[in-house]
Protein backbone atom coordinates (compact mmCIF):
# COMPACT_ATOMS: atom_id res chain seq x y z
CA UNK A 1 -15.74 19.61 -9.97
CA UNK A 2 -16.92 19.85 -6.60
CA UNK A 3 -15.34 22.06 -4.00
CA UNK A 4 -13.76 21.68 -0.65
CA UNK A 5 -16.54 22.45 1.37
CA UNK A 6 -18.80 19.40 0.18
CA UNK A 7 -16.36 16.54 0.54
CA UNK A 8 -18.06 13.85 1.94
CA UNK A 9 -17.96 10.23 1.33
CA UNK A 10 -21.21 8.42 1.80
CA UNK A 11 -22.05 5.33 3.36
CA UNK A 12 -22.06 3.13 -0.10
CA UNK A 13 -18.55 4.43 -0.90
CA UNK A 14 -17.23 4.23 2.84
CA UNK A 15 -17.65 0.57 2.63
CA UNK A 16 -16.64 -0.08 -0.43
CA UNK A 17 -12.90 1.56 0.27
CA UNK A 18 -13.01 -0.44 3.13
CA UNK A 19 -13.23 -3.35 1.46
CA UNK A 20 -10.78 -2.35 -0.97
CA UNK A 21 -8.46 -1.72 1.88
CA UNK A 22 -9.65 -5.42 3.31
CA UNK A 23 -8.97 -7.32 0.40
CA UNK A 24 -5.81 -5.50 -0.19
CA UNK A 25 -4.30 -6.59 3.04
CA UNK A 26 -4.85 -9.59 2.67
CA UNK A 27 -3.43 -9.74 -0.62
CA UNK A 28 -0.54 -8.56 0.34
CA UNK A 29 -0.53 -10.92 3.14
CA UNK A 30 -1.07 -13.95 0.73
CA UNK A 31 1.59 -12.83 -1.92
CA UNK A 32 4.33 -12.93 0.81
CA UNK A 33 3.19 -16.65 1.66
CA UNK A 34 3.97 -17.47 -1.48
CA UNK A 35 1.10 -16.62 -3.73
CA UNK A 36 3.22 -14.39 -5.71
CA UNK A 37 5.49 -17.40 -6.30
CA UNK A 38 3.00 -19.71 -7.15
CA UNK A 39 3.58 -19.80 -10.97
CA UNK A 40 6.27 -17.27 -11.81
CA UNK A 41 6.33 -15.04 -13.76
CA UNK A 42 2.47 -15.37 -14.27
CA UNK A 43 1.43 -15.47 -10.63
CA UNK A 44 3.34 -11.94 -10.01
CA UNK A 45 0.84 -9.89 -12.07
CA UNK A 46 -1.10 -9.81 -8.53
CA UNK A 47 1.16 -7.14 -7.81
CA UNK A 48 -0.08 -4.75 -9.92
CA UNK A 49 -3.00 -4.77 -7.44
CA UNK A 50 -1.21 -3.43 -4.91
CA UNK A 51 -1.49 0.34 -5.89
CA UNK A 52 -5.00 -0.15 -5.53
CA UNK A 53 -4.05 0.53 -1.43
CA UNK A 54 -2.55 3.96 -2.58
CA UNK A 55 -5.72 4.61 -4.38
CA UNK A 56 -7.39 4.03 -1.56
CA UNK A 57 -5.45 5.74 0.99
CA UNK A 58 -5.65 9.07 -1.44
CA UNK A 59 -9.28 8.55 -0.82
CA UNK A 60 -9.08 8.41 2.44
CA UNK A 61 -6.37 11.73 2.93
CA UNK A 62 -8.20 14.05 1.31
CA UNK A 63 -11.26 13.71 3.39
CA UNK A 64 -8.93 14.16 6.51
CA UNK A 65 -7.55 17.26 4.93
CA UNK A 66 -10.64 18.72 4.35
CA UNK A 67 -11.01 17.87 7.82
CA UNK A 68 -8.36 19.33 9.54
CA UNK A 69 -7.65 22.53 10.91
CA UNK A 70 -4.77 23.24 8.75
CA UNK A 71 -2.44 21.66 6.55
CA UNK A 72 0.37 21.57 9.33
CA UNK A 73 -2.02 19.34 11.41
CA UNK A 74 -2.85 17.11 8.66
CA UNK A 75 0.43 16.26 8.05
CA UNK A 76 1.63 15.70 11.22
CA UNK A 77 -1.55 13.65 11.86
CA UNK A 78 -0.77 11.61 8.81
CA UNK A 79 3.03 11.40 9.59
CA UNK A 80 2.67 10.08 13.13
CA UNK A 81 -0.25 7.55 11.82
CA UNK A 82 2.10 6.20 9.40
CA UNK A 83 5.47 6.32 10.97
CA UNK A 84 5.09 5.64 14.76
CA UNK A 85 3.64 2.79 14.47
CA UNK A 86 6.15 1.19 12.30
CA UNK A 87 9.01 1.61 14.72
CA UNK A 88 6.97 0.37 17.31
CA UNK A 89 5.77 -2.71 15.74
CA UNK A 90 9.41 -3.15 14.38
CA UNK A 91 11.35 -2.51 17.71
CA UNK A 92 8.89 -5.33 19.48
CA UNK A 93 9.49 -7.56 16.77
CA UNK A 94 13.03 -6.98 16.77
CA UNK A 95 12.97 -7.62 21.26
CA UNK A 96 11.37 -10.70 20.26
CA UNK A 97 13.36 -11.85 18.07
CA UNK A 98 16.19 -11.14 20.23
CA UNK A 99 14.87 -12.69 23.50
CA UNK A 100 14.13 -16.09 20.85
CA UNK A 101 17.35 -16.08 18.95
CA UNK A 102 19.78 -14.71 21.74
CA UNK A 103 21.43 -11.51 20.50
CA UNK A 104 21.11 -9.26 17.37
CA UNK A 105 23.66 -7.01 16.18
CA UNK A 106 23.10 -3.13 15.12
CA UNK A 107 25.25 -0.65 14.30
CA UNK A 108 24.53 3.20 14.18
CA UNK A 109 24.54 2.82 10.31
CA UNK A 110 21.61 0.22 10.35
CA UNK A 111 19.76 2.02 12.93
CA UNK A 112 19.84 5.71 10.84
CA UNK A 113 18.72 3.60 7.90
CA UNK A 114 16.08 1.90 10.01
CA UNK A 115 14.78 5.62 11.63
CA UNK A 116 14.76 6.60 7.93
CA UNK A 117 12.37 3.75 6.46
CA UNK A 118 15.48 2.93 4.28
CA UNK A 119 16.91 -0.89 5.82
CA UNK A 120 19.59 -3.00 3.63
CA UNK A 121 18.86 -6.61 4.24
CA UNK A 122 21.15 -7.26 6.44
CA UNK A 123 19.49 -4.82 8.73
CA UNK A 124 16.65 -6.80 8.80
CA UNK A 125 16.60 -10.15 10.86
CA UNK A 126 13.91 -11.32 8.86
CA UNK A 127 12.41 -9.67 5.79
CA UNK A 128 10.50 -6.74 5.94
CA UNK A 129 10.08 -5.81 2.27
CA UNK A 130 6.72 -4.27 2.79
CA UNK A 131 9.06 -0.95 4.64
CA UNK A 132 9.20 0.26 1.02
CA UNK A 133 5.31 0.72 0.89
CA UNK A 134 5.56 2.84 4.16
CA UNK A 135 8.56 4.91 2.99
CA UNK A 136 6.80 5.66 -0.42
CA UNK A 137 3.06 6.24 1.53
CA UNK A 138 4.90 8.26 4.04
CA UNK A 139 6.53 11.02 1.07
CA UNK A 140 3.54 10.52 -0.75
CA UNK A 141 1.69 12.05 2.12
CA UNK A 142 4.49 15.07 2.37
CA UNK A 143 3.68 15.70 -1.63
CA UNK A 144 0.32 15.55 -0.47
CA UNK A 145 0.16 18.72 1.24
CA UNK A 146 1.41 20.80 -1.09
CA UNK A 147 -0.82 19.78 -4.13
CA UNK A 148 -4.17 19.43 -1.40
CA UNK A 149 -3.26 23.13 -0.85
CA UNK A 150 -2.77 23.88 -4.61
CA UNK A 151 -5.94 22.41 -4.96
CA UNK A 152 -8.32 24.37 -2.65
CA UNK A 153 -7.91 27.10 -5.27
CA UNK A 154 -7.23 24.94 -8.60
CA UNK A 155 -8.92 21.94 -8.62
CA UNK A 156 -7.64 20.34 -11.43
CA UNK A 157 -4.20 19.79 -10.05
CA UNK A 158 -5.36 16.87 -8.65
CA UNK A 159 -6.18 15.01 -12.59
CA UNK A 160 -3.42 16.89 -14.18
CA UNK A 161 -0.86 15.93 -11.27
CA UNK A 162 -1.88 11.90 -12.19
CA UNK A 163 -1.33 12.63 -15.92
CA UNK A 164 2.16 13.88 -14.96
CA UNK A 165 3.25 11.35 -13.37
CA UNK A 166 1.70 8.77 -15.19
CA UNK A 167 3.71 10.32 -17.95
CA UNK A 168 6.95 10.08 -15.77
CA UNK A 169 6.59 6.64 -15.85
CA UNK A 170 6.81 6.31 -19.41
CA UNK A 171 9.70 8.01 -19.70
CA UNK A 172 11.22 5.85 -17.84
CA UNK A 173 10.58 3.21 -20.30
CA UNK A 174 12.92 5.26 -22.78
CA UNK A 175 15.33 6.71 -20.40
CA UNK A 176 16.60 6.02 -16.59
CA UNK A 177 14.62 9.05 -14.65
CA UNK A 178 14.61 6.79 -11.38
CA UNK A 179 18.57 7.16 -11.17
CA UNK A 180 18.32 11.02 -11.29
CA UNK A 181 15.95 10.75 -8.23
CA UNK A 182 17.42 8.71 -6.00
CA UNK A 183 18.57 10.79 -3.37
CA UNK A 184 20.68 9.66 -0.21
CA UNK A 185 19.92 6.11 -0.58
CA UNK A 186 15.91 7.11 -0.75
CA UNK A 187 13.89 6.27 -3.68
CA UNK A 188 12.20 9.23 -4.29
CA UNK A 189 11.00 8.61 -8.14
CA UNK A 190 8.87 5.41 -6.58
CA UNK A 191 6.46 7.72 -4.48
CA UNK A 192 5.81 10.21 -7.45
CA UNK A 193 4.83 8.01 -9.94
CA UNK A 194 3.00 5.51 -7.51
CA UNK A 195 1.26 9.33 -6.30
CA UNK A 196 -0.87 8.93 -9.50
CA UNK A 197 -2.88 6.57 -7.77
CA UNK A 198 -2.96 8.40 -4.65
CA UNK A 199 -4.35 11.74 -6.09
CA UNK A 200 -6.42 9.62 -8.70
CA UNK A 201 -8.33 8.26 -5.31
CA UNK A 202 -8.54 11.62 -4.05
CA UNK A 203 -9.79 12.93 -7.30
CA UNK A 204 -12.73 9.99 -7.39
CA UNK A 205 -13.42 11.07 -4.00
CA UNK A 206 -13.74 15.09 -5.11
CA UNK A 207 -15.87 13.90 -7.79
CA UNK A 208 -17.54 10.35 -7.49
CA UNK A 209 -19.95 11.12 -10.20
CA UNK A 210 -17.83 12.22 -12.85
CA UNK A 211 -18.60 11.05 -16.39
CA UNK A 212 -15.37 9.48 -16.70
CA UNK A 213 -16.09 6.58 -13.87
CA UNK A 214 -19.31 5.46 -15.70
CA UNK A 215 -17.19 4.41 -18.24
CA UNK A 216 -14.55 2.20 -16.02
CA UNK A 217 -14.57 -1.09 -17.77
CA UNK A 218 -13.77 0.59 -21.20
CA UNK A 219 -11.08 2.15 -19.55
CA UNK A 220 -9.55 -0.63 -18.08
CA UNK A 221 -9.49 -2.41 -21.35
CA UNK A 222 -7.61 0.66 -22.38
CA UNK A 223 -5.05 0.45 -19.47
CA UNK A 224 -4.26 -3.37 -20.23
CA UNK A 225 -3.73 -2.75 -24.42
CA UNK A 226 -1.34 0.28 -23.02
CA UNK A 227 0.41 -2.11 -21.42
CA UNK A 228 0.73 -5.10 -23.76
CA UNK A 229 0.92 -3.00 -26.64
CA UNK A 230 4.68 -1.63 -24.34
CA UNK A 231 5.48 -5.14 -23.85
CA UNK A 232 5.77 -6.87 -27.25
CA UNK A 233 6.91 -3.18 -28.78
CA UNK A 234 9.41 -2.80 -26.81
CA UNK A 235 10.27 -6.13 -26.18
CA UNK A 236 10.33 -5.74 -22.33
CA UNK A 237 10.50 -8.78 -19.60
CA UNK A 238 7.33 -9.84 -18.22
CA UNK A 239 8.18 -9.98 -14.86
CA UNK A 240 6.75 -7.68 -12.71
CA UNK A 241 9.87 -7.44 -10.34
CA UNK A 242 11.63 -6.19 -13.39
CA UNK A 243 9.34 -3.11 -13.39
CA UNK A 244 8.95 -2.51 -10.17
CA UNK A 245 11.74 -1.12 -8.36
CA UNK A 246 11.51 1.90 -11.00
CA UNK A 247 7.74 1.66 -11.59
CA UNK A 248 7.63 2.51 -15.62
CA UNK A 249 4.68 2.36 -17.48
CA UNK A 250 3.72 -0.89 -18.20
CA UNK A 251 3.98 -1.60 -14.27
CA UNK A 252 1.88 1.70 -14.12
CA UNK A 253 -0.41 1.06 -17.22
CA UNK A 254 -1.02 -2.31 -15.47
CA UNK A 255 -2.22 -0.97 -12.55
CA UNK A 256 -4.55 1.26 -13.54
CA UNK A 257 -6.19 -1.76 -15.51
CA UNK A 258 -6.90 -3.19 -11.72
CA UNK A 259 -7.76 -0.18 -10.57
CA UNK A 260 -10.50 0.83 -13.21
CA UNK A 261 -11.61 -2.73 -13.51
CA UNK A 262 -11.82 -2.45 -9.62
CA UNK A 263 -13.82 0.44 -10.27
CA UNK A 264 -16.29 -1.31 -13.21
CA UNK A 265 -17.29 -4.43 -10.68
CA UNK A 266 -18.30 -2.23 -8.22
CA UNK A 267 -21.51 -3.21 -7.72
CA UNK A 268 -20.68 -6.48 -8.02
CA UNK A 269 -18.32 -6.49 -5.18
CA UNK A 270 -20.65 -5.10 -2.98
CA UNK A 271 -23.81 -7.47 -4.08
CA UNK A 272 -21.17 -10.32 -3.18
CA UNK A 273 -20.01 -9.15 0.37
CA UNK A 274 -23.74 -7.44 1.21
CA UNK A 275 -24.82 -11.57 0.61
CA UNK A 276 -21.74 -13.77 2.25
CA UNK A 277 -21.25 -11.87 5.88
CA UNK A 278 -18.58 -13.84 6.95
CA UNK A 279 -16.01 -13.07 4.08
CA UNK A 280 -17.48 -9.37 4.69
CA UNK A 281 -16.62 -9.59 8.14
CA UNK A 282 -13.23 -10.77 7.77
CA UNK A 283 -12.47 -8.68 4.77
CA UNK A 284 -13.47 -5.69 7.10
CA UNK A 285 -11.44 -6.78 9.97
CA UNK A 286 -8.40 -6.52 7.95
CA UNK A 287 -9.47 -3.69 6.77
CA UNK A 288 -9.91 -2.02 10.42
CA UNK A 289 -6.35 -3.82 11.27
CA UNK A 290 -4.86 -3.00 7.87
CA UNK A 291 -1.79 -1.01 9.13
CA UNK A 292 -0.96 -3.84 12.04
CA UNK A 293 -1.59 -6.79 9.91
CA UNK A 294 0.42 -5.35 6.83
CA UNK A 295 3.46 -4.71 9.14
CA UNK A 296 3.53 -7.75 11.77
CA UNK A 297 2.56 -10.49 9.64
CA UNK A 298 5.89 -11.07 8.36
CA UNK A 299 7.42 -11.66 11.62
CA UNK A 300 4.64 -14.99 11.91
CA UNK A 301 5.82 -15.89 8.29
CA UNK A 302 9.29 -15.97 9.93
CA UNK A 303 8.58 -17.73 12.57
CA UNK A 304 6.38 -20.23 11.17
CA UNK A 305 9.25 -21.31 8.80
CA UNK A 306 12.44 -21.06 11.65
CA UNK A 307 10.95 -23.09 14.58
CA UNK A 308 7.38 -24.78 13.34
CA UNK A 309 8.11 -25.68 9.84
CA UNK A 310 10.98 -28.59 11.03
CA UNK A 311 11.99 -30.21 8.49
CA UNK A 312 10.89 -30.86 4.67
CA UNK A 313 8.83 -34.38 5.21
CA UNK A 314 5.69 -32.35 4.34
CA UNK A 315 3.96 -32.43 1.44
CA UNK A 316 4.23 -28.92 -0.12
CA UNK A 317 0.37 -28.39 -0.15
CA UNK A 318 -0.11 -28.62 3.39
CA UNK A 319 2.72 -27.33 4.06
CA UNK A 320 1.37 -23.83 2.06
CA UNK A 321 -2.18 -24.52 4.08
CA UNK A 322 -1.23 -24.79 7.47
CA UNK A 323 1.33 -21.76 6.84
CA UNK A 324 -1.58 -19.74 5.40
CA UNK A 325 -4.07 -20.21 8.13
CA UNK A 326 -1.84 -20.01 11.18
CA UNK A 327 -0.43 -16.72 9.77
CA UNK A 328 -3.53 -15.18 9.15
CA UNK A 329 -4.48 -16.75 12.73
CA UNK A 330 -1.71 -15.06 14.47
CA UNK A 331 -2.21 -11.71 12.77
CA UNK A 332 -5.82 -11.30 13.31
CA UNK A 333 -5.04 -12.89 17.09
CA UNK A 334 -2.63 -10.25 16.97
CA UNK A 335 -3.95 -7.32 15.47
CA UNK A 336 -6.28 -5.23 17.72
CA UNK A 337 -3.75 -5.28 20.62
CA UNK A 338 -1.09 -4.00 18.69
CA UNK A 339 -3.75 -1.20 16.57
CA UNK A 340 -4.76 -0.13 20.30
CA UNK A 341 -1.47 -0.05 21.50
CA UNK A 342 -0.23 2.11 18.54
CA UNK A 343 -3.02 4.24 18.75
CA UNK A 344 -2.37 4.76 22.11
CA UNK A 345 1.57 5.67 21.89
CA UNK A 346 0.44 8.20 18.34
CA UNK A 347 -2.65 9.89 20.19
CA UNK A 348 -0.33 10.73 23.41
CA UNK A 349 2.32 11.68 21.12
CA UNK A 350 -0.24 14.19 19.75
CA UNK A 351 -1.22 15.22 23.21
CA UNK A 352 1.93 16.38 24.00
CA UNK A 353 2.98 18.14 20.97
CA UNK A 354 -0.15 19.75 21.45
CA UNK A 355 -1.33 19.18 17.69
């Protein structure tokens, strides 16, 4: 394996995790218009994509922490990236909803759940289900440290912490381990086992060449017999909200099947991008937006439905195509004012903590 002093990500693989990142966005983006919806249950298997953004984001931490001065700093780097600009994407959303709607009504309860990533819905004057990715991303990042630091000295923490949790995720098939680790209202099982895909980015990152990448389309096809081989053995529900709450392993075994086969067409994603530069370009602005767009882009769902959407005398389809383009509009409209203004606010927040 290689060691902490050579991390590096080259150029090829720098783009290509962007546009992992890109594409994910917008996924997410285009499940919560109603792509997820499309043809239940079938059409909900595009969420066992979404792990694919914790792959990418353990790509992405490592690097930092091999950049930083000290594991301290990288968390607190990594916590005030992740967590300040929720609240202050949420708060303005929240003012304008206020100022549009004429009063909202908090409590100290909904506000401690709110400063704790942990909302009920009716905390929420619209719906923000994407706070659970943050929450989950955000302890993923504490675990983080600990096994970054195990691994400057053992290595192999980082493969044999995914096969752990991977197997935690089985067991849950067989017996209710999410119950025992939820804590306080927080989900804490959810962030280990989705940290499998976390340290198995940082771990392709630490060692891009490894033989076990060359053979990422036979793994896949591994990952997806895993996971139908659970389903009709052990009779389970096909939905993918049925398996997600409590990710157990044929959410998990899923994922990894999108992740390896993700993996496999490599070179075929970046032959198609390198030749159609507009669909690169956009994919990347997401991608450089990815934290703004993923938060704020429900509030334009919200308000595209409560004061443009009037009345039901459309016709469903372009009803689903207007939606779609003025949401994506108004977040990449959107976007870079809010990603400099969050920057901003973390970077002076830094500044003054002196870290």
């Amino acid at each position: 394996m290689e060691t902490w002093e050579s991390i590096k990500i080259n150029k090829d693989n720098q783009v290509f995790l962007n546009r992992l990142r890109g594409m994910s966005i917008l996924r997410v983006v285009l499940s919560h218009l109603g792509l997820s919806w499309l043809y239940t249950p079938y059409s909900q298997v595009i969420s066992v994509f979404l792990p694919i953004l914790f792959f990418v984001s353990g790509a992405i931490s490592i690097y930092i922490y091999s950049r930083s001065r000290n594991t301290y700093v990288y968390f607190f780097h990594r916590l005030t990236s992740q967590l300040l600009p929720v609240y202050i994407i949420v708060l303005l959303s929240f003012l304008f909803i206020y100022i549009l709607s004429g009063g909202l009504s908090f409590d100290i309860g909904s506000i401690a759940r709110w400063l704790q990533l942990i909302p009920k819905s009716s905390d929420m004057p619209f719906p923000l289900g994407q706070v659970w990715f943050i929450h989950t991303l955000i302890l993923i990042s504490l675990f983080s440290t600990v096994i970054f630091y195990i691994s400057k000295c053992y290595v192999k923490i980082l493969p044999l912490t995914v096969v752990i949790t991977f197997i935690f995720s089985y067991v849950q098939l067989f017996y209710p381990l999410g119950d025992l680790f939820s804590i306080y209202g927080h989900n804490i099982y959810k962030p280990i086992v989705h940290s499998s895909f976390f340290f198995f980015g940082a771990f392709w990152v630490l060692n891009p060449k490894a033989k076990i990448f060359n053979y990422s389309g036979l793994i896949s096809i591994l990952f997806l017999c895993l996971a139908l081989f659970s389903f009709w053995s052990l009779d389970l529900e096909f939905k993918m909200t049925k398996h997600v709450y409590f990710p157990d392993g044929y959410y998990v075994s899923f994922s990894f099947f999108a992740v390896f086969i993700v993996l496999a067409m490599k070179g075929v994603i970046t032959k198609v991008f390198d030749r159609v530069n507009f669909i690169d370009r956009f994919v990347l602005f997401f991608s450089k937006h990815a934290y703004s767009i993923f938060i704020s882009h429900s509030l334009f769902i919200f308000l595209f439905e409560k004061y443009i959407l009037i009345d039901d005398s459309w016709p469903k389809l372009i009803e689903i195509v207007i939606k779609i383009l003025m949401v994506i509009l108004a977040s990449c409209i959107v976007a870079p004012t809010v990603s400099k203004s969050t920057d901003f606010f973390v970077k002076r927040t830094r500044l003054i903590l002196k870290v």
